[in-house]
Protein backbone atom coordinates (compact mmCIF):
# COMPACT_ATOMS: atom_id res chain seq x y z
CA UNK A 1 -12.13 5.00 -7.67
CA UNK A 2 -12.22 1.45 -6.27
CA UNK A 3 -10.47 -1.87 -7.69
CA UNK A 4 -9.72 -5.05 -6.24
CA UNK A 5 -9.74 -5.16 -2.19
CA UNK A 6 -11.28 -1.91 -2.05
CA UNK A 7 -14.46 -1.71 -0.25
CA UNK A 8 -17.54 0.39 -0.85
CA UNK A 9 -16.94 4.13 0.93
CA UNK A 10 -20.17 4.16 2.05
CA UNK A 11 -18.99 1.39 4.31
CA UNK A 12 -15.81 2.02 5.82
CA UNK A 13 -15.91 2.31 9.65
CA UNK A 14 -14.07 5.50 10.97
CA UNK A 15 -12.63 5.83 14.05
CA UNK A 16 -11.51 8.71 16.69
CA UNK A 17 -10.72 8.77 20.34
CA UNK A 18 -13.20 11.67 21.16
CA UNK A 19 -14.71 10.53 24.28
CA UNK A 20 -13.68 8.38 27.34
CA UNK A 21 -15.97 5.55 26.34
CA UNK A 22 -14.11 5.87 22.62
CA UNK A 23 -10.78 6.52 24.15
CA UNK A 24 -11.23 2.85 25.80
CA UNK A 25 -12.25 1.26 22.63
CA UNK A 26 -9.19 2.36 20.70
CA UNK A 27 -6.00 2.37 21.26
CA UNK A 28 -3.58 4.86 19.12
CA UNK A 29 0.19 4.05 18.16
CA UNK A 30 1.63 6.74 16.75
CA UNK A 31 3.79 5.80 13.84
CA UNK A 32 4.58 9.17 12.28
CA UNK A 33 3.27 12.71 11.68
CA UNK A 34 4.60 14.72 8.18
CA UNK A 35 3.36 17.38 6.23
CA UNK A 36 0.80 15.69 4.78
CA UNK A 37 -0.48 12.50 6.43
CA UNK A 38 -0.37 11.38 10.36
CA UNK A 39 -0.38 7.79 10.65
CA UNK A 40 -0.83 5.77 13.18
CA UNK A 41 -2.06 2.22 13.87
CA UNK A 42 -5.90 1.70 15.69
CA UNK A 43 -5.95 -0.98 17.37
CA UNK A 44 -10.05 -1.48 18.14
CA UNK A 45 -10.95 -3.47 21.15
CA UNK A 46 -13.94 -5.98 20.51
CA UNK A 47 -17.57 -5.47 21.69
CA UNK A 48 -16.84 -1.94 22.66
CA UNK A 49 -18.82 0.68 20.82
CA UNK A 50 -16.63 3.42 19.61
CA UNK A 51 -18.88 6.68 20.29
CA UNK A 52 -17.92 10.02 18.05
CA UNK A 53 -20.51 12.57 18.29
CA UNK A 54 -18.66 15.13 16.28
CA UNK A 55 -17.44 12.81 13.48
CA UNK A 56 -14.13 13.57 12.10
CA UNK A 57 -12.99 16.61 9.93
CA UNK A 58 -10.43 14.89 7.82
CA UNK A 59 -10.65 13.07 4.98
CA UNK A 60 -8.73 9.59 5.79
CA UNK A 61 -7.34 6.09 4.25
CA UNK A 62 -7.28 2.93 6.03
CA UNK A 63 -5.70 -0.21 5.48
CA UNK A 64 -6.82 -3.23 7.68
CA UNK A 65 -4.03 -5.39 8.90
CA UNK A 66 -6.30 -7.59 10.52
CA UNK A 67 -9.21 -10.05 9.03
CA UNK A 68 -12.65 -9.18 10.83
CA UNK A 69 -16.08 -7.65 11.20
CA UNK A 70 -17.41 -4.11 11.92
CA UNK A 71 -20.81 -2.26 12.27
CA UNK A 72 -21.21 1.41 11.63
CA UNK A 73 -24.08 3.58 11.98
CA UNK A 74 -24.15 7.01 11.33
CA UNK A 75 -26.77 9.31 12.62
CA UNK A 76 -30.18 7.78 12.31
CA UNK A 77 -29.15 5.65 9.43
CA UNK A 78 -29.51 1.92 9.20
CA UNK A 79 -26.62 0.18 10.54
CA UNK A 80 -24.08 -1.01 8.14
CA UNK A 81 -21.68 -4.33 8.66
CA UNK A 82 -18.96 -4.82 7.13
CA UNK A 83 -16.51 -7.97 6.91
CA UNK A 84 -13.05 -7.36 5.78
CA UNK A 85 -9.90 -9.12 5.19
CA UNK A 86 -6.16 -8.23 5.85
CA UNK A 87 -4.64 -5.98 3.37
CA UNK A 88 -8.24 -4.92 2.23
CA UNK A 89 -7.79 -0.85 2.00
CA UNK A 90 -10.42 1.92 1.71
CA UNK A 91 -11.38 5.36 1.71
CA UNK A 92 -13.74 7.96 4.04
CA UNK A 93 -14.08 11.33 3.38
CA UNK A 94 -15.00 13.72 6.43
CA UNK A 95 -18.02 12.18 8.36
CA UNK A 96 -20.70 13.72 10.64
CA UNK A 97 -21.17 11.96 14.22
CA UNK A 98 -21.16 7.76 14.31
CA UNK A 99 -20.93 4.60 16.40
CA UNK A 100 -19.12 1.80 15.24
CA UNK A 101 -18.05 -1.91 17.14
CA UNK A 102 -15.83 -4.38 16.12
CA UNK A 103 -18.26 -7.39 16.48
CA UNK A 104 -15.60 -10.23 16.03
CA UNK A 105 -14.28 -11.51 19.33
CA UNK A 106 -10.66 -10.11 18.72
CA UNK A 107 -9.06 -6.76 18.81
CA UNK A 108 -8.50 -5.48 15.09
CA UNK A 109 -5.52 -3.62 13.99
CA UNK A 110 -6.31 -0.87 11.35
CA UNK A 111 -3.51 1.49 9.82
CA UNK A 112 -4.88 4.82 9.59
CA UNK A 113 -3.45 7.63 7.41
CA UNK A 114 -5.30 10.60 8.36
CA UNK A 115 -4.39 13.35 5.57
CA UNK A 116 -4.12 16.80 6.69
CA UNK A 117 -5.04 18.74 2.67
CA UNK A 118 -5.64 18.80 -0.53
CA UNK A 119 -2.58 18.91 -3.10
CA UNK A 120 -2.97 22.53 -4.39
CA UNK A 121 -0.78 22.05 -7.78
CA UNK A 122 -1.21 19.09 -10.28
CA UNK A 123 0.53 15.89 -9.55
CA UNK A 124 3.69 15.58 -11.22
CA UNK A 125 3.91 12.59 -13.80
CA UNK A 126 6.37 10.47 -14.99
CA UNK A 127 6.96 8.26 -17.91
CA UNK A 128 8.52 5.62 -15.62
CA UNK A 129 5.62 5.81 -13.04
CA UNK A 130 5.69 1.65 -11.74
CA UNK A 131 1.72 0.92 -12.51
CA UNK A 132 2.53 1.89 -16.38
CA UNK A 133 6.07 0.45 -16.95
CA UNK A 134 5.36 -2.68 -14.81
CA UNK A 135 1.75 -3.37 -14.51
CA UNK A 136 2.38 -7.09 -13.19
CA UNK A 137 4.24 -5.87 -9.84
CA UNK A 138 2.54 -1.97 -9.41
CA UNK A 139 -1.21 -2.67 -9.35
CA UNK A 140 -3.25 1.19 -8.31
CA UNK A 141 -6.36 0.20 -6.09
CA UNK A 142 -7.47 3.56 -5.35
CA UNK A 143 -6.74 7.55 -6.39
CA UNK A 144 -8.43 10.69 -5.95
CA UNK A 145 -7.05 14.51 -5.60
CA UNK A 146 -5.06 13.25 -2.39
CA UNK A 147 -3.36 9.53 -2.51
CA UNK A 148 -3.21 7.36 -4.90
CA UNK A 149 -2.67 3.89 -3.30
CA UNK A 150 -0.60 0.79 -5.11
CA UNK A 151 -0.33 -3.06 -4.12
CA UNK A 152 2.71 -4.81 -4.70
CA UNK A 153 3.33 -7.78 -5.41
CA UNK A 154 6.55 -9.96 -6.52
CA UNK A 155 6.94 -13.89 -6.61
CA UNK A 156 10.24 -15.27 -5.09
CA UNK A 157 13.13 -14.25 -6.91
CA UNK A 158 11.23 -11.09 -9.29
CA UNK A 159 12.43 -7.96 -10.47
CA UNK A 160 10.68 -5.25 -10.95
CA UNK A 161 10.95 -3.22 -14.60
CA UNK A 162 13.28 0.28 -13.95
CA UNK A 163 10.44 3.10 -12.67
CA UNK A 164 10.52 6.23 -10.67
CA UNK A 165 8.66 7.05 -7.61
CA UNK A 166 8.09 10.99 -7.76
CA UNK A 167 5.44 11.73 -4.42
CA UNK A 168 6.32 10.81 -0.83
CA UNK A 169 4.83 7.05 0.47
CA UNK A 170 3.74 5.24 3.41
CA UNK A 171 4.66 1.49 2.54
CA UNK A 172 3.66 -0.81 4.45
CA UNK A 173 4.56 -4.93 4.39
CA UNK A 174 1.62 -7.58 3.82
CA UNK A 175 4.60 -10.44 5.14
CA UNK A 176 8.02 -10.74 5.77
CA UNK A 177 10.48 -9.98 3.07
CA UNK A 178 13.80 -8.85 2.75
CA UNK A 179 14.70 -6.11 4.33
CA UNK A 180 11.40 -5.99 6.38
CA UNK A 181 8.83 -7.63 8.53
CA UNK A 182 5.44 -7.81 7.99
CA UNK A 183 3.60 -5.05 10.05
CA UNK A 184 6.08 -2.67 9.12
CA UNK A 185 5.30 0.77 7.93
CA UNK A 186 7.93 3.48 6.90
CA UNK A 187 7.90 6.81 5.19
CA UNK A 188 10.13 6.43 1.26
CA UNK A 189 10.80 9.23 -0.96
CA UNK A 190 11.43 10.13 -4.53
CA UNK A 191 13.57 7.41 -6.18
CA UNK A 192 14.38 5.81 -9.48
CA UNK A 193 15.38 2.21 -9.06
CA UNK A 194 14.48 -1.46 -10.01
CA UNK A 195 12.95 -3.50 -7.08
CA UNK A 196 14.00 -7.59 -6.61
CA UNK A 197 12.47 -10.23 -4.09
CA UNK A 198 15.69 -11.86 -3.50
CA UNK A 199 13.71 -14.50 -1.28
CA UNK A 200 11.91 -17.69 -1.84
CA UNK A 201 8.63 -16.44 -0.59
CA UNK A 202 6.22 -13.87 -2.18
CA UNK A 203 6.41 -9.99 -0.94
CA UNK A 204 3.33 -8.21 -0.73
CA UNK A 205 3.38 -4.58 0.54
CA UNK A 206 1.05 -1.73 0.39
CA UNK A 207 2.20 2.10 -0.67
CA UNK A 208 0.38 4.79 -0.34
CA UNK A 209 1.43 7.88 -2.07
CA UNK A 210 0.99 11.26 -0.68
CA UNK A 211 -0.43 13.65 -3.27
């Protein structure tokens, strides 16, 4: 399931405002909520122990838009750290209770895409899907029965081969890039198109596709 910038799932640090004390550690901007996925950005205050007793009952990706350093512990385990780096992207499935602290010295900005179910029919295919027509932009870093997750990437002036996006996507930009700045996330739908960087600087981005 995991590829490049994808950390171990046994690591990732969850996080839910379920208490006062967590409710001070995180703050929640809504970005949007659809039929399949809420997402919002976590933005985790430093040194502040996020506290959820109950866990949380969806499965969830992350992708962190900030470099830094988290602990986790869940029940009686051992604790677990964790460094990460922007753009670094990762997977937790339901979890029982857990603490977890951002240890740097910085708040930490994590995009969270908590998914609401399980696709119920196969995912549709394509013979234009981007990661098989144009392996050197559409790179997949993670899939399972709910997302599948791509990284793009295009030097100045690239275009992309002709593909077809057939599921719904959160995209959102690594860096600033035409049409975009970086931080940005939006919601894209089904399309068949090519893709250019019509700048002189690289444009990474991150989509996450919505099984």
């Amino acid at each position: 399931m995991t590829q490049r910038n994808v950390l171990r799932s046994t690591l990732f640090i969850v996080f839910a405002a379920v208490s006062s004390a967590a409710a001070q550690s995180v703050i929640e901007k809504e970005k949007f909520d659809v039929e399949k996925a809420r997402v919002y950005e976590a933005t985790v205050q430093p040194h502040r122990p996020v506290r959820a007793p109950n866990g949380h009952i969806r499965n969830r990706l992350f992708i962190y838009m900030d470099d830094g350093v988290m602990t986790r512990r869940e029940g009686n385990d051992p604790i677990q750290t964790i460094a990460f780096h922007r753009g670094d992207v990762g997977w937790i499935p339901a979890s029982s209770g857990y603490v977890s602290e951002n240890t740097t010295d910085r708040p930490i900005r994590i995009l969270m895409v908590d998914l609401k179910s399980t696709s119920s029919s196969p995912t549709p295919v394509t013979s234009l899907d981007p990661a098989s027509v144009d392996p050197r932009h559409y790179t997949v870093l993670l899939e399972n029965d709910q997302v599948r997750v791509l990284r793009i990437h295009f030097e100045p002036h690239e275009t992309s081969a002709r593909h077809e996006h057939i599921l719904n996507r959160v995209v959102f930009l690594l860096n600033d890039q035409t049409g975009g700045k970086a931080d940005d996330v939006r919601m894209a739908g089904a399309a068949t198109h090519t893709e250019e960087n019509a700048s002189g600087q690289p444009a990474d981005r991150i989509a996450v596709e919505l099984k």
